[in-house]
C-alpha atoms as a PDB file:
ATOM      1  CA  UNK A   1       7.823 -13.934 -20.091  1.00  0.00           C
ATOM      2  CA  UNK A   2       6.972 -15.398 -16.651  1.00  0.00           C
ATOM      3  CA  UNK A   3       3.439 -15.741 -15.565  1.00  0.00           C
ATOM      4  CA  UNK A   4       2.524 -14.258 -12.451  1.00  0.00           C
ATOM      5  CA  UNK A   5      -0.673 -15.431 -10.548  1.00  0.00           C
ATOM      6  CA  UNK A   6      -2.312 -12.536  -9.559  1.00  0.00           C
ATOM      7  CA  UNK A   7      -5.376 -11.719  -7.227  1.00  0.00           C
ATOM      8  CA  UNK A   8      -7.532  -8.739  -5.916  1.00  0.00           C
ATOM      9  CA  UNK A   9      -9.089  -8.430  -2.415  1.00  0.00           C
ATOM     10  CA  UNK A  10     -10.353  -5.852  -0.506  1.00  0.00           C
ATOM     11  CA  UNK A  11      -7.425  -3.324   0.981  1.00  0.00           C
ATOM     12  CA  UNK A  12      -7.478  -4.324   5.207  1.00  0.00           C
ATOM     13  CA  UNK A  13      -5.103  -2.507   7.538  1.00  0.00           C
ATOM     14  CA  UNK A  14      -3.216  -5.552   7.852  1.00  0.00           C
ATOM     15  CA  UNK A  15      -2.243  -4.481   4.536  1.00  0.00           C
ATOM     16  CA  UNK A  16      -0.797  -1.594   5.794  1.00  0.00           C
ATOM     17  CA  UNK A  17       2.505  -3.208   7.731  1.00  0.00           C
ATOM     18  CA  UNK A  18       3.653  -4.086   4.530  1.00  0.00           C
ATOM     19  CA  UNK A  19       3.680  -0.897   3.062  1.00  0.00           C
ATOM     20  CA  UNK A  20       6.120  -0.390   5.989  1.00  0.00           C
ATOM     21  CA  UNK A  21       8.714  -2.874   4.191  1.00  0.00           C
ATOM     22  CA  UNK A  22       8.964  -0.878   0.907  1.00  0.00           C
ATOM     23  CA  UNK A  23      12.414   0.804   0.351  1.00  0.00           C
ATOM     24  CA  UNK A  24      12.522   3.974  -0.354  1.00  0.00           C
ATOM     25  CA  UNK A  25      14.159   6.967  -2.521  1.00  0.00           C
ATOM     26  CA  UNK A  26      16.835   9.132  -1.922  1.00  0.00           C
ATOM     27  CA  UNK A  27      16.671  10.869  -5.226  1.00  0.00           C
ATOM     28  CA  UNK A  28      14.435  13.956  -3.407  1.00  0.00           C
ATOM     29  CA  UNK A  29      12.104  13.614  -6.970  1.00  0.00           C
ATOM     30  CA  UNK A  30      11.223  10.768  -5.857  1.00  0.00           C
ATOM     31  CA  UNK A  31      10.277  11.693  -1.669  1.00  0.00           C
ATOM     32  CA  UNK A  32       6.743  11.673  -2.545  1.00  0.00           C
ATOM     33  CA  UNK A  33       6.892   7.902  -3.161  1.00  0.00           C
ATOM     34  CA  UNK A  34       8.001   7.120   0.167  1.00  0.00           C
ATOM     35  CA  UNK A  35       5.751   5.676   2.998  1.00  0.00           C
ATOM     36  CA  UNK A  36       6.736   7.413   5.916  1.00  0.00           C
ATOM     37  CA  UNK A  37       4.440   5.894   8.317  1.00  0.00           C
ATOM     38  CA  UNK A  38       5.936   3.197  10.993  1.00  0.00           C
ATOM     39  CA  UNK A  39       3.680   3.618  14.475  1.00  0.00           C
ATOM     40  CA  UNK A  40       0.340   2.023  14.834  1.00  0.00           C
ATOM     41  CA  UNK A  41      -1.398   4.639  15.531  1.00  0.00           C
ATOM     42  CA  UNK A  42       0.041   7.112  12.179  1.00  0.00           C
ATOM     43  CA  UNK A  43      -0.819   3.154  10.240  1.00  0.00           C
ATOM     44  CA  UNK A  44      -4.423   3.378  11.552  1.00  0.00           C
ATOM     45  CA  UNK A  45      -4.870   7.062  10.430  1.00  0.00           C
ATOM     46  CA  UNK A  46      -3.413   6.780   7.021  1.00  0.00           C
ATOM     47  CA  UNK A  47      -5.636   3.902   6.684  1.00  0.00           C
ATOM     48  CA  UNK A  48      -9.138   5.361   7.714  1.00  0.00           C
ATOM     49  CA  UNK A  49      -8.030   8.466   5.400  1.00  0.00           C
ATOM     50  CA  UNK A  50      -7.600   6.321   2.540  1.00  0.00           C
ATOM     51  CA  UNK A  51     -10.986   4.371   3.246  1.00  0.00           C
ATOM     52  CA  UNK A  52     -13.116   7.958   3.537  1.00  0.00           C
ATOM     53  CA  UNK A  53     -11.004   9.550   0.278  1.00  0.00           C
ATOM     54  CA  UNK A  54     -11.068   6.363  -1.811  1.00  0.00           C
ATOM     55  CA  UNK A  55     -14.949   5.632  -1.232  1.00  0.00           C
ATOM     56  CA  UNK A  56     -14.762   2.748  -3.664  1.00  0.00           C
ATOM     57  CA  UNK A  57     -12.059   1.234  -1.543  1.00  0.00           C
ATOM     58  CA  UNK A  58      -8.840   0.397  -2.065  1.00  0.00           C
ATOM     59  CA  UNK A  59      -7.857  -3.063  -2.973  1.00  0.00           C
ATOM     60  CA  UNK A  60      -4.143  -4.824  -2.990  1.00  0.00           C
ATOM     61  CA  UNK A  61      -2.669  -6.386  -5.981  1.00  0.00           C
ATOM     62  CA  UNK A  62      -1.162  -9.414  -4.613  1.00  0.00           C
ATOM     63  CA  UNK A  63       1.834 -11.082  -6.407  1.00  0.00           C
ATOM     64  CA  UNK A  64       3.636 -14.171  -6.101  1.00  0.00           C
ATOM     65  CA  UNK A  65       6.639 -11.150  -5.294  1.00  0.00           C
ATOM     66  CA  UNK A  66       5.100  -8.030  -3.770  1.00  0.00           C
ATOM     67  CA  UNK A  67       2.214  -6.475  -2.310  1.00  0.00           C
ATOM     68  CA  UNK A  68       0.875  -3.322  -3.913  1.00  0.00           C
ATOM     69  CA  UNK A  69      -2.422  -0.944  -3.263  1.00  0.00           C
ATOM     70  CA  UNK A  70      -3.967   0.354  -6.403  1.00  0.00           C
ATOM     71  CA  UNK A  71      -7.226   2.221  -5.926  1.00  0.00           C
ATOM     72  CA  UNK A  72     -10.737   1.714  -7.903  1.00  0.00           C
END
């Protein structure tokens, strides 16, 4: 199995563009699962939701391949 370096830091709505790049699903079981933000402004919102529902904060898992949010 290949390692992976992995490392947590606080979620920032930089973060948030590339959330933008993730493909998505056209199996319609799968719709939820599909970021449907691309404007600044609908970025910004999602973001500020997240922060006030996740009240821990919301941290990326950064890869050496991808970029994914997990929650804590």
């Amino acid at each position: 199995m290949e390692q992976t370096n992995v490392r947590l830091r606080p979620f920032k709505l930089g973060d948030t563009e590339a959330l933008t790049r993730w493909g998505t699903h056209d199996d319609p079981r799968f719709y939820q699962y599909n970021f449907p933000y691309c404007r600044s402004s609908d970025l910004e919102r999602w973001y500020a939701a997240k922060k006030v529902f996740f009240k821990g904060g919301s941290m990326p898992l950064k890869s050496t391949t991808e970029l994914l949010a997990i929650s804590h």
